[in-house]
PDB file of N, CA and C in Angstrom:
ATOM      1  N   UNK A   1      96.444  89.403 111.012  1.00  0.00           N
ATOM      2  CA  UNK A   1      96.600  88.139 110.323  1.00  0.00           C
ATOM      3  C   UNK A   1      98.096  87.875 110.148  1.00  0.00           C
ATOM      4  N   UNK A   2      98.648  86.608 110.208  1.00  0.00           N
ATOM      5  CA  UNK A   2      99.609  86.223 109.728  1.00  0.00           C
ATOM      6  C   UNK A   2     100.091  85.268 108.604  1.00  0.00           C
ATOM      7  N   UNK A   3     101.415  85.557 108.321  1.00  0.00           N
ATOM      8  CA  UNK A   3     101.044  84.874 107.101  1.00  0.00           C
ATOM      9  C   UNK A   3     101.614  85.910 105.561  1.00  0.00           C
ATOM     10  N   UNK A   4     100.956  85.492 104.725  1.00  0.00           N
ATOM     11  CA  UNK A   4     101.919  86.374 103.468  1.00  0.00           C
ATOM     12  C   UNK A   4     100.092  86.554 102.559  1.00  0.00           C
ATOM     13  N   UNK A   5      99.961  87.268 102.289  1.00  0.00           N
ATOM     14  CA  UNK A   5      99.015  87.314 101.200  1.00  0.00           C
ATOM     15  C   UNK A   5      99.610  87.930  99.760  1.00  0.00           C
ATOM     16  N   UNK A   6      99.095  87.229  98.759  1.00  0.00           N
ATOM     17  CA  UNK A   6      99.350  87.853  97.325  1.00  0.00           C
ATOM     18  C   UNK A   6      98.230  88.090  96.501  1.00  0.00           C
ATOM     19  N   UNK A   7      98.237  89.554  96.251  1.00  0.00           N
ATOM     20  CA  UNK A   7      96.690  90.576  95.293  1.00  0.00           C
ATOM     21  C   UNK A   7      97.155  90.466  93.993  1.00  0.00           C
ATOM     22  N   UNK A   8      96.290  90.405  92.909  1.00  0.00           N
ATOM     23  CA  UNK A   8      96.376  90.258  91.861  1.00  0.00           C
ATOM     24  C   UNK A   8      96.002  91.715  91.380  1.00  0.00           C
ATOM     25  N   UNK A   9      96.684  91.972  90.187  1.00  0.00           N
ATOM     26  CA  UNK A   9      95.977  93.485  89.663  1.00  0.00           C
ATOM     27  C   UNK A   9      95.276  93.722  89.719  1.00  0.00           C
ATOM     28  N   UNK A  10      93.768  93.280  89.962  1.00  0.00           N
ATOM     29  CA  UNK A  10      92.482  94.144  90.662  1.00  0.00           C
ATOM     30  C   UNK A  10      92.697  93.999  91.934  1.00  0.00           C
ATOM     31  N   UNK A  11      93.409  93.621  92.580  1.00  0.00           N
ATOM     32  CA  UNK A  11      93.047  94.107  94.059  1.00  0.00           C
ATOM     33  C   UNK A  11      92.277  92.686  95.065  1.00  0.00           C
ATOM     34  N   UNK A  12      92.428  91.912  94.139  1.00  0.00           N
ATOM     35  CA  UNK A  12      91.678  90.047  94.830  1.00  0.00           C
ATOM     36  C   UNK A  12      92.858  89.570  95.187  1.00  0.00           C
ATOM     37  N   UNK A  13      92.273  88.503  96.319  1.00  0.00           N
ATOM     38  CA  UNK A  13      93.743  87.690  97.247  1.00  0.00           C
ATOM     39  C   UNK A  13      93.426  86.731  96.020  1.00  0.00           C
ATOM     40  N   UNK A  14      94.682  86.367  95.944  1.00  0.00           N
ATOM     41  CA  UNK A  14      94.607  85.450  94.922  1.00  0.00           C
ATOM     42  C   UNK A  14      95.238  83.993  95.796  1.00  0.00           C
ATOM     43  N   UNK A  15      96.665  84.318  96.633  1.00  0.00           N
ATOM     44  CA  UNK A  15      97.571  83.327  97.634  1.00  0.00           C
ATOM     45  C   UNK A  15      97.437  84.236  98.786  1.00  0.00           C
ATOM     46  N   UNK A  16      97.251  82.953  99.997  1.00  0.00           N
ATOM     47  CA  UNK A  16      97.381  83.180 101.539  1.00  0.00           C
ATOM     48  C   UNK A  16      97.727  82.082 101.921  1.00  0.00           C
ATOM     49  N   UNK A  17      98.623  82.420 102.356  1.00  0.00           N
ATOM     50  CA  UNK A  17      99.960  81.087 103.415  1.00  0.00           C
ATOM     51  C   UNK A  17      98.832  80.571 104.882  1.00  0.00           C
ATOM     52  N   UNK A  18      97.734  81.652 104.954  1.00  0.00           N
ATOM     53  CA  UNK A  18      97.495  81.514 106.231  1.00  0.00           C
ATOM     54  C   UNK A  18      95.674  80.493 105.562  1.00  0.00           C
ATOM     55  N   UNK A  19      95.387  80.321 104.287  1.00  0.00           N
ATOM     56  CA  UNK A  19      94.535  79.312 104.192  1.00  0.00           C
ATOM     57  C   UNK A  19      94.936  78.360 103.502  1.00  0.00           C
ATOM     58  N   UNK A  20      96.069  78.251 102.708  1.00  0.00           N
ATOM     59  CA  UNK A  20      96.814  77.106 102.132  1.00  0.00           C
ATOM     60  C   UNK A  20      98.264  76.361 103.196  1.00  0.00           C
ATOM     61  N   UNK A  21      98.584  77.280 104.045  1.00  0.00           N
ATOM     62  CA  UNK A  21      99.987  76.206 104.319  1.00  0.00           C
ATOM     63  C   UNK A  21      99.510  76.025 105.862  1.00  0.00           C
ATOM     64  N   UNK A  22     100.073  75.160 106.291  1.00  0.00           N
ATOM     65  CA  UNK A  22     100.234  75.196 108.360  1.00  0.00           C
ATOM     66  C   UNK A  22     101.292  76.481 108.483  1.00  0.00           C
ATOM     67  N   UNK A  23     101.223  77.285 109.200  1.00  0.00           N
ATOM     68  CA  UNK A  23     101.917  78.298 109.957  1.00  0.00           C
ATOM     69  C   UNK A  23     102.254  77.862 111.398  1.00  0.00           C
ATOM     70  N   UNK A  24     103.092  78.050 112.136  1.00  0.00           N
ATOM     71  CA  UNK A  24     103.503  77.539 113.365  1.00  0.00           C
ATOM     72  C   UNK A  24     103.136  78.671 114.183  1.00  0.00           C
ATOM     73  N   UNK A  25     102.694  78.485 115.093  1.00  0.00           N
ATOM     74  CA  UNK A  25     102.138  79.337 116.391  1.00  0.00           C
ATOM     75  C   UNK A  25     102.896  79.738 117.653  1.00  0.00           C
ATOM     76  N   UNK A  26     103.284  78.529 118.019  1.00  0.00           N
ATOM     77  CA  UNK A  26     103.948  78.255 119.009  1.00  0.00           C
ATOM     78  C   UNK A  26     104.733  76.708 118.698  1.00  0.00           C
ATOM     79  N   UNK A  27     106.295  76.852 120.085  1.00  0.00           N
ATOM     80  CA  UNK A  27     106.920  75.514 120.019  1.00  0.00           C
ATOM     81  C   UNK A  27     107.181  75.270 121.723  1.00  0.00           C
ATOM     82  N   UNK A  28     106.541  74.566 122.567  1.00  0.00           N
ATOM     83  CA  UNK A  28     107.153  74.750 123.686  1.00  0.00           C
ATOM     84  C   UNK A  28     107.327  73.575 124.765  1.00  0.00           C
ATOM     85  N   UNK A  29     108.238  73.754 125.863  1.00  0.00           N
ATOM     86  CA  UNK A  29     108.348  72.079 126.911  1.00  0.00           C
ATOM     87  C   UNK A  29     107.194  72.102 127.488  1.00  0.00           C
ATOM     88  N   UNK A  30     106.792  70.838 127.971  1.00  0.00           N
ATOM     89  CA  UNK A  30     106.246  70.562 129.423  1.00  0.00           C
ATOM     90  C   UNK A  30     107.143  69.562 129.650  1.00  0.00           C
ATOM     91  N   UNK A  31     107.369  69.529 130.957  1.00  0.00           N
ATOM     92  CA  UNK A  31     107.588  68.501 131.551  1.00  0.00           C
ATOM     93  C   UNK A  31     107.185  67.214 131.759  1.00  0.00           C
ATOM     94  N   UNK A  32     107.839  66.095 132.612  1.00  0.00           N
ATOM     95  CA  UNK A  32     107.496  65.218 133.070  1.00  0.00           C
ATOM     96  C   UNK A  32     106.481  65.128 133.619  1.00  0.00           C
ATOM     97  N   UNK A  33     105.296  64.768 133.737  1.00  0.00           N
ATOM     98  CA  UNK A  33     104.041  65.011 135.267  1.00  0.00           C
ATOM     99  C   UNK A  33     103.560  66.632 135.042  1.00  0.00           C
ATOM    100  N   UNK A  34     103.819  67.400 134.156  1.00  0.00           N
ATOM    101  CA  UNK A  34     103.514  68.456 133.994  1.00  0.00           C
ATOM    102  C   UNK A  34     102.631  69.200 133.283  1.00  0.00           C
ATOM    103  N   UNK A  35     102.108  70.458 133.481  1.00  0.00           N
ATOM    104  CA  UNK A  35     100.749  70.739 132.495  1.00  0.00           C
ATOM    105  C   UNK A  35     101.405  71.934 131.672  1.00  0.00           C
ATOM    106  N   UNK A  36     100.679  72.676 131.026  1.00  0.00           N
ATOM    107  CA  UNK A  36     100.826  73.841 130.869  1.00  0.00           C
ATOM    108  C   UNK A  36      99.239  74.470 129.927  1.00  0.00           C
ATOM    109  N   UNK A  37      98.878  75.553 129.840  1.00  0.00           N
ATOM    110  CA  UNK A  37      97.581  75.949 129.402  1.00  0.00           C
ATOM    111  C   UNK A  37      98.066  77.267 128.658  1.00  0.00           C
ATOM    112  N   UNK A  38      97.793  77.386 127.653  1.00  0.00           N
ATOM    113  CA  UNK A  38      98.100  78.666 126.448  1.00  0.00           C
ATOM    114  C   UNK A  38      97.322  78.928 125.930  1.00  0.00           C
ATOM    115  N   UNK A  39      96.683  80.497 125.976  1.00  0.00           N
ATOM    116  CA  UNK A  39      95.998  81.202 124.829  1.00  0.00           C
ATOM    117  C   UNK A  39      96.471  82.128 124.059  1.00  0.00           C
ATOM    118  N   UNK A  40      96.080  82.187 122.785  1.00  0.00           N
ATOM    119  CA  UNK A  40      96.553  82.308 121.779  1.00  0.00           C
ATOM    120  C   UNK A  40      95.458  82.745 120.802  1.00  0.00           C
ATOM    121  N   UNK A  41      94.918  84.241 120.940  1.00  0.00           N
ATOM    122  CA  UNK A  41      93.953  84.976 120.109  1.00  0.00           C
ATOM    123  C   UNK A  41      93.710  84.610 118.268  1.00  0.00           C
ATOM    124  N   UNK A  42      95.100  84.296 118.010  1.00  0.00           N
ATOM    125  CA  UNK A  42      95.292  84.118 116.422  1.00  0.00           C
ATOM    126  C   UNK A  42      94.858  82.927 116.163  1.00  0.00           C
ATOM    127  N   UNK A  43      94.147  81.823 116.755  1.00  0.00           N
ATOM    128  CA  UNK A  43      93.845  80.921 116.911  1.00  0.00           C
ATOM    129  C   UNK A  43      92.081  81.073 116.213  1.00  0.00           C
ATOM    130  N   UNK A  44      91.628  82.165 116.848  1.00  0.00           N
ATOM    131  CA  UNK A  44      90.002  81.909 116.443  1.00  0.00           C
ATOM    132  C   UNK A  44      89.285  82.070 114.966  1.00  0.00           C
ATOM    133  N   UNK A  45      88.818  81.290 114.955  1.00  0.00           N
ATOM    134  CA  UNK A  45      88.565  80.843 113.667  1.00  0.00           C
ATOM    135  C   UNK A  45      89.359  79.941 112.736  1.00  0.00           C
ATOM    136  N   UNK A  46      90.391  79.577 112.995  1.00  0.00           N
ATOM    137  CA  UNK A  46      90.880  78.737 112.303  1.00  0.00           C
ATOM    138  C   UNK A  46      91.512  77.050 112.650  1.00  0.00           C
ATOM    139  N   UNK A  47      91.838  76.411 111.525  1.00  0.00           N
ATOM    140  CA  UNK A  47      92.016  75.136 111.797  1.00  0.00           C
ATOM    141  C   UNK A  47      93.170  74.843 112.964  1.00  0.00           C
ATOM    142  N   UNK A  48      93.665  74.134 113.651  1.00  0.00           N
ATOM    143  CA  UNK A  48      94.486  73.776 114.815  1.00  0.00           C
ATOM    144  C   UNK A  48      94.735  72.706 114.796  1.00  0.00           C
ATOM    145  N   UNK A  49      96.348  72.445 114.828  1.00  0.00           N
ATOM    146  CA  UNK A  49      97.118  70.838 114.655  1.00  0.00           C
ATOM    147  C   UNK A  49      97.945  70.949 115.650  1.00  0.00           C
ATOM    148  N   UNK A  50      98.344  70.037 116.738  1.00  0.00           N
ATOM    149  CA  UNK A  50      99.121  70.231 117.754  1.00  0.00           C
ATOM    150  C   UNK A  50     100.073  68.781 117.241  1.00  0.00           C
ATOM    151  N   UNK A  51     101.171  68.777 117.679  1.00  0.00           N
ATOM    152  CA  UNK A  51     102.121  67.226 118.140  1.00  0.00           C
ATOM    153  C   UNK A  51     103.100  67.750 119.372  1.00  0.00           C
ATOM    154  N   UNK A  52     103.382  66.664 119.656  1.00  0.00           N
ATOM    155  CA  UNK A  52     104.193  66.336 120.660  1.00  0.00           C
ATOM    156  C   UNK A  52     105.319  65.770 120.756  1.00  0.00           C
ATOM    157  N   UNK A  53     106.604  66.029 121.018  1.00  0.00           N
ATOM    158  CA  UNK A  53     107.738  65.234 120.472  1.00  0.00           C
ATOM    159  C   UNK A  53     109.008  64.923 121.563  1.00  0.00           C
ATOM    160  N   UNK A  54     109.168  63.502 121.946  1.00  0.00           N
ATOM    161  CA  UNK A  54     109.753  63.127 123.428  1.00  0.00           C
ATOM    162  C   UNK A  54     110.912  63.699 123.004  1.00  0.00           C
ATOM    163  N   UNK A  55     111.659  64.480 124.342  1.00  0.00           N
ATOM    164  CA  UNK A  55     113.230  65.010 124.220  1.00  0.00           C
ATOM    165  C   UNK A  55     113.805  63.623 124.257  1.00  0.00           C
ATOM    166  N   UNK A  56     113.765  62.519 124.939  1.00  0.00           N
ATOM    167  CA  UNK A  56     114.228  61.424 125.229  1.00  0.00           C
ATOM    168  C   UNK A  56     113.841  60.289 124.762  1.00  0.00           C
ATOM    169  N   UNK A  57     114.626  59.409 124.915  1.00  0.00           N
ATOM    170  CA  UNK A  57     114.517  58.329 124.374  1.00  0.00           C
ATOM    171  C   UNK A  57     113.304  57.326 125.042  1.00  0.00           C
ATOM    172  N   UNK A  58     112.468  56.517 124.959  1.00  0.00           N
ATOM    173  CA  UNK A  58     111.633  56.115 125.856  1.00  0.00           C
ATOM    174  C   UNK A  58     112.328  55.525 126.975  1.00  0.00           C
ATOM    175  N   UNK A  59     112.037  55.162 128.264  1.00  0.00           N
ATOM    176  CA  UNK A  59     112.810  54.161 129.390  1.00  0.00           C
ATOM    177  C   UNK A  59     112.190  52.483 128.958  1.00  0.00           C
ATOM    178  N   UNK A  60     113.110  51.738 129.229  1.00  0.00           N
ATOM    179  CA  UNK A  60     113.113  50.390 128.940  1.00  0.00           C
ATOM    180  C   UNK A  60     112.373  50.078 130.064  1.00  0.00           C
ATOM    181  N   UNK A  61     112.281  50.522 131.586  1.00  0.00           N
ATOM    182  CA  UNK A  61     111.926  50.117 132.614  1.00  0.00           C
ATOM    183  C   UNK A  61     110.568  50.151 133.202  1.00  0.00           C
ATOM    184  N   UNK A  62     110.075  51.203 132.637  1.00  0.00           N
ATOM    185  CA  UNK A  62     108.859  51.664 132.815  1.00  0.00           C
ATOM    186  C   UNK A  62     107.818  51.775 131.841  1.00  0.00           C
ATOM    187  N   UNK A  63     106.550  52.300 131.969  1.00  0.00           N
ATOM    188  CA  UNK A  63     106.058  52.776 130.851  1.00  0.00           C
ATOM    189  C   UNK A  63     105.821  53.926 130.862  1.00  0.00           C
ATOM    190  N   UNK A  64     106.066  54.680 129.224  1.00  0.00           N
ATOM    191  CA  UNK A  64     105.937  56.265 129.159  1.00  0.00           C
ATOM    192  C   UNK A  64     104.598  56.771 128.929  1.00  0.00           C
ATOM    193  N   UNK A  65     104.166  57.328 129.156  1.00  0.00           N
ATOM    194  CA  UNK A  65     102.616  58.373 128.867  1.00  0.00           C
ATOM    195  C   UNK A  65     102.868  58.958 128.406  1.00  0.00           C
ATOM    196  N   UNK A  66     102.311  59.499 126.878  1.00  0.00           N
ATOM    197  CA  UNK A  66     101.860  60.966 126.514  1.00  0.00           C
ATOM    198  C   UNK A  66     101.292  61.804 127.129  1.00  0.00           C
ATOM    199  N   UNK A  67     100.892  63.201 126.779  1.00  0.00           N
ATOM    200  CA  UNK A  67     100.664  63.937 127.808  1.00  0.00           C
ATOM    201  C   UNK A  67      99.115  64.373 126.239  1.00  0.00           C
ATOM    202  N   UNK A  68      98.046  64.526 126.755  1.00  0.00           N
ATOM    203  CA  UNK A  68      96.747  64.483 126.776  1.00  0.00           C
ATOM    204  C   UNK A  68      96.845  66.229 126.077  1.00  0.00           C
ATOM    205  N   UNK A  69      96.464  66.386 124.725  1.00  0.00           N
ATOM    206  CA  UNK A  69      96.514  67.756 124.112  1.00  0.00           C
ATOM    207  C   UNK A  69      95.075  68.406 123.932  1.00  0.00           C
ATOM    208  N   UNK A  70      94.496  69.201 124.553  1.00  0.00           N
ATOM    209  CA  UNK A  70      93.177  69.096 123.902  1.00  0.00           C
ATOM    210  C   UNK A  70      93.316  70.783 123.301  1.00  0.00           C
ATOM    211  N   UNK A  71      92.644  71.341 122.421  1.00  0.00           N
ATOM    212  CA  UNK A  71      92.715  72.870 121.828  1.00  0.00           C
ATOM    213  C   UNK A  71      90.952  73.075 122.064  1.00  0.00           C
ATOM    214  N   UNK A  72      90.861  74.278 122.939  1.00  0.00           N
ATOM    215  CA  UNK A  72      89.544  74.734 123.308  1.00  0.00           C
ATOM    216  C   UNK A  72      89.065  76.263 122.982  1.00  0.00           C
ATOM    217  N   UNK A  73      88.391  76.418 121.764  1.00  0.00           N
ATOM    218  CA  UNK A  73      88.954  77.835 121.236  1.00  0.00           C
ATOM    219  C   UNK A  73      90.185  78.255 120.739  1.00  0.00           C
ATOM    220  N   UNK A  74      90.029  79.020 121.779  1.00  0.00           N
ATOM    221  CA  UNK A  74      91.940  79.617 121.527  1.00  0.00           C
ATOM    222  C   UNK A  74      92.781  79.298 122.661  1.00  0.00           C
ATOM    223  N   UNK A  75      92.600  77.997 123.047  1.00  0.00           N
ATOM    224  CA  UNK A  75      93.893  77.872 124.184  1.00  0.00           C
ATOM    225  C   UNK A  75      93.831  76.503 124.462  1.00  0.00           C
ATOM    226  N   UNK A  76      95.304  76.079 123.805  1.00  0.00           N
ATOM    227  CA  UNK A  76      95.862  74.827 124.039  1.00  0.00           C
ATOM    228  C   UNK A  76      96.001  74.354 125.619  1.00  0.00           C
ATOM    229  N   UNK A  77      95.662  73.289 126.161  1.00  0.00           N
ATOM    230  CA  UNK A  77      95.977  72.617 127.279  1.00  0.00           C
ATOM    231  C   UNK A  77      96.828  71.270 127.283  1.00  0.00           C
ATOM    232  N   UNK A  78      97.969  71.528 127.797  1.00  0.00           N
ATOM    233  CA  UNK A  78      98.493  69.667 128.211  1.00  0.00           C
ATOM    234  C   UNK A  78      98.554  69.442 128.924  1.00  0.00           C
ATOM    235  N   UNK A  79      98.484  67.981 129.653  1.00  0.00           N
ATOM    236  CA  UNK A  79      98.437  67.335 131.069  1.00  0.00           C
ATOM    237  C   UNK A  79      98.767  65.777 130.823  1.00  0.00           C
ATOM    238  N   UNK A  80      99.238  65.276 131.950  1.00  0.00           N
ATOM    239  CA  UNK A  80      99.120  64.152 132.339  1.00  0.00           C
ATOM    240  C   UNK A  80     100.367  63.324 131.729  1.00  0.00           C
ATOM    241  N   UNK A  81     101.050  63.292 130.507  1.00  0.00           N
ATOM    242  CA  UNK A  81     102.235  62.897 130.343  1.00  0.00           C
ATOM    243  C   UNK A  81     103.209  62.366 131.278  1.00  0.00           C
ATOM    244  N   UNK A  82     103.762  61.240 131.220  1.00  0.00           N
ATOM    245  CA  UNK A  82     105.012  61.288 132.453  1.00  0.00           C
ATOM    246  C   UNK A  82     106.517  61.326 131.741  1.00  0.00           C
ATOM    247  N   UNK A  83     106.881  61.857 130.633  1.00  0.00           N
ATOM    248  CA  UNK A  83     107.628  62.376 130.023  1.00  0.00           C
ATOM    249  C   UNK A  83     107.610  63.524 129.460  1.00  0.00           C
ATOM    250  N   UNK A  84     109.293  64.455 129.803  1.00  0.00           N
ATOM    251  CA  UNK A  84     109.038  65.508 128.923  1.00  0.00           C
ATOM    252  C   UNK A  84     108.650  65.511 127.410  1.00  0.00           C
ATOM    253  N   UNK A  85     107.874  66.929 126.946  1.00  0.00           N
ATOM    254  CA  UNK A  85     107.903  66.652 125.341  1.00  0.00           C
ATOM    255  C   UNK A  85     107.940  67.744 125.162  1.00  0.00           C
ATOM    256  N   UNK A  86     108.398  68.439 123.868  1.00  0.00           N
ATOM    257  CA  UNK A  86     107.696  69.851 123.511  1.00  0.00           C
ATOM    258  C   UNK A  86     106.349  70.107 122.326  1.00  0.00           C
ATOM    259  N   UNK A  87     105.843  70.599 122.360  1.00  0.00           N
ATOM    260  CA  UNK A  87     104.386  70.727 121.855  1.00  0.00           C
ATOM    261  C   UNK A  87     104.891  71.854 120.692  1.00  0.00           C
ATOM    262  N   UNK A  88     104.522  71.467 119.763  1.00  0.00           N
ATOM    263  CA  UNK A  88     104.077  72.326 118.369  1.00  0.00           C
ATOM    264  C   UNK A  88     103.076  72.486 118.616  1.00  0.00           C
ATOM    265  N   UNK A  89     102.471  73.697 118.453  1.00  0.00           N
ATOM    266  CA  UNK A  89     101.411  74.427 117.689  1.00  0.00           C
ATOM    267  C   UNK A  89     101.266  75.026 116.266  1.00  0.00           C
ATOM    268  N   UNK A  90     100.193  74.138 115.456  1.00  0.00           N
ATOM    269  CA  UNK A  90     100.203  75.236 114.205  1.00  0.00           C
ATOM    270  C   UNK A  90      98.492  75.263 113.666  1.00  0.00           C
ATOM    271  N   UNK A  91      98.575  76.196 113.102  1.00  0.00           N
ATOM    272  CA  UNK A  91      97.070  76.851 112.452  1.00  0.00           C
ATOM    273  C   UNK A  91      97.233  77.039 110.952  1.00  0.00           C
ATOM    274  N   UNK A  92      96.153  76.878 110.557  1.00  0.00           N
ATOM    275  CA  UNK A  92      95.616  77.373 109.179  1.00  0.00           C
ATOM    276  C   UNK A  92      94.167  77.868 109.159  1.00  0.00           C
TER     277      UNK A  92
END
């Protein structure tokens, strides 16, 4: 487990970072037109929040795509974007 737990003098969790706060998992690029697929064991059983965040500015000329996040179990997939971004991962 990750995360911080705090026991109270009998010996009960009283605080866990890992069912009260988001914890970050992972931070990473894809590319332009690019995929990438990650598993990630610490993942099962718990809640999963992904974002996405353009290195760049949008183009005036074109139009930009996001890139398509889906979390399946324990392993994040992205695709289809036509801008770079990097992907947060976090769990609770």
């Amino acid at each position: 487990m990750y995360g911080m737990n705090v026991f109270n003098s009998a010996g009960a969790l009283t605080y866990s970072t890992s069912d009260v706060t988001w914890n970050q998992v992972d931070f990473f690029f894809v590319s332009g037109g690019g995929s990438a697929s990650n598993s990630y064991p610490v993942l099962s059983g718990k809640e999963v929040l992904t974002a996405q965040m353009f290195i760049n500015s949008p183009p005036s000329d074109r139009r930009a795509l996001a890139h398509t996040i889906t979390v399946s179990g324990t392993t994040v997939s992205v695709s289809g974007g036509s801008e770079a971004v990097y992907v947060l991962v976090l769990m609770r």
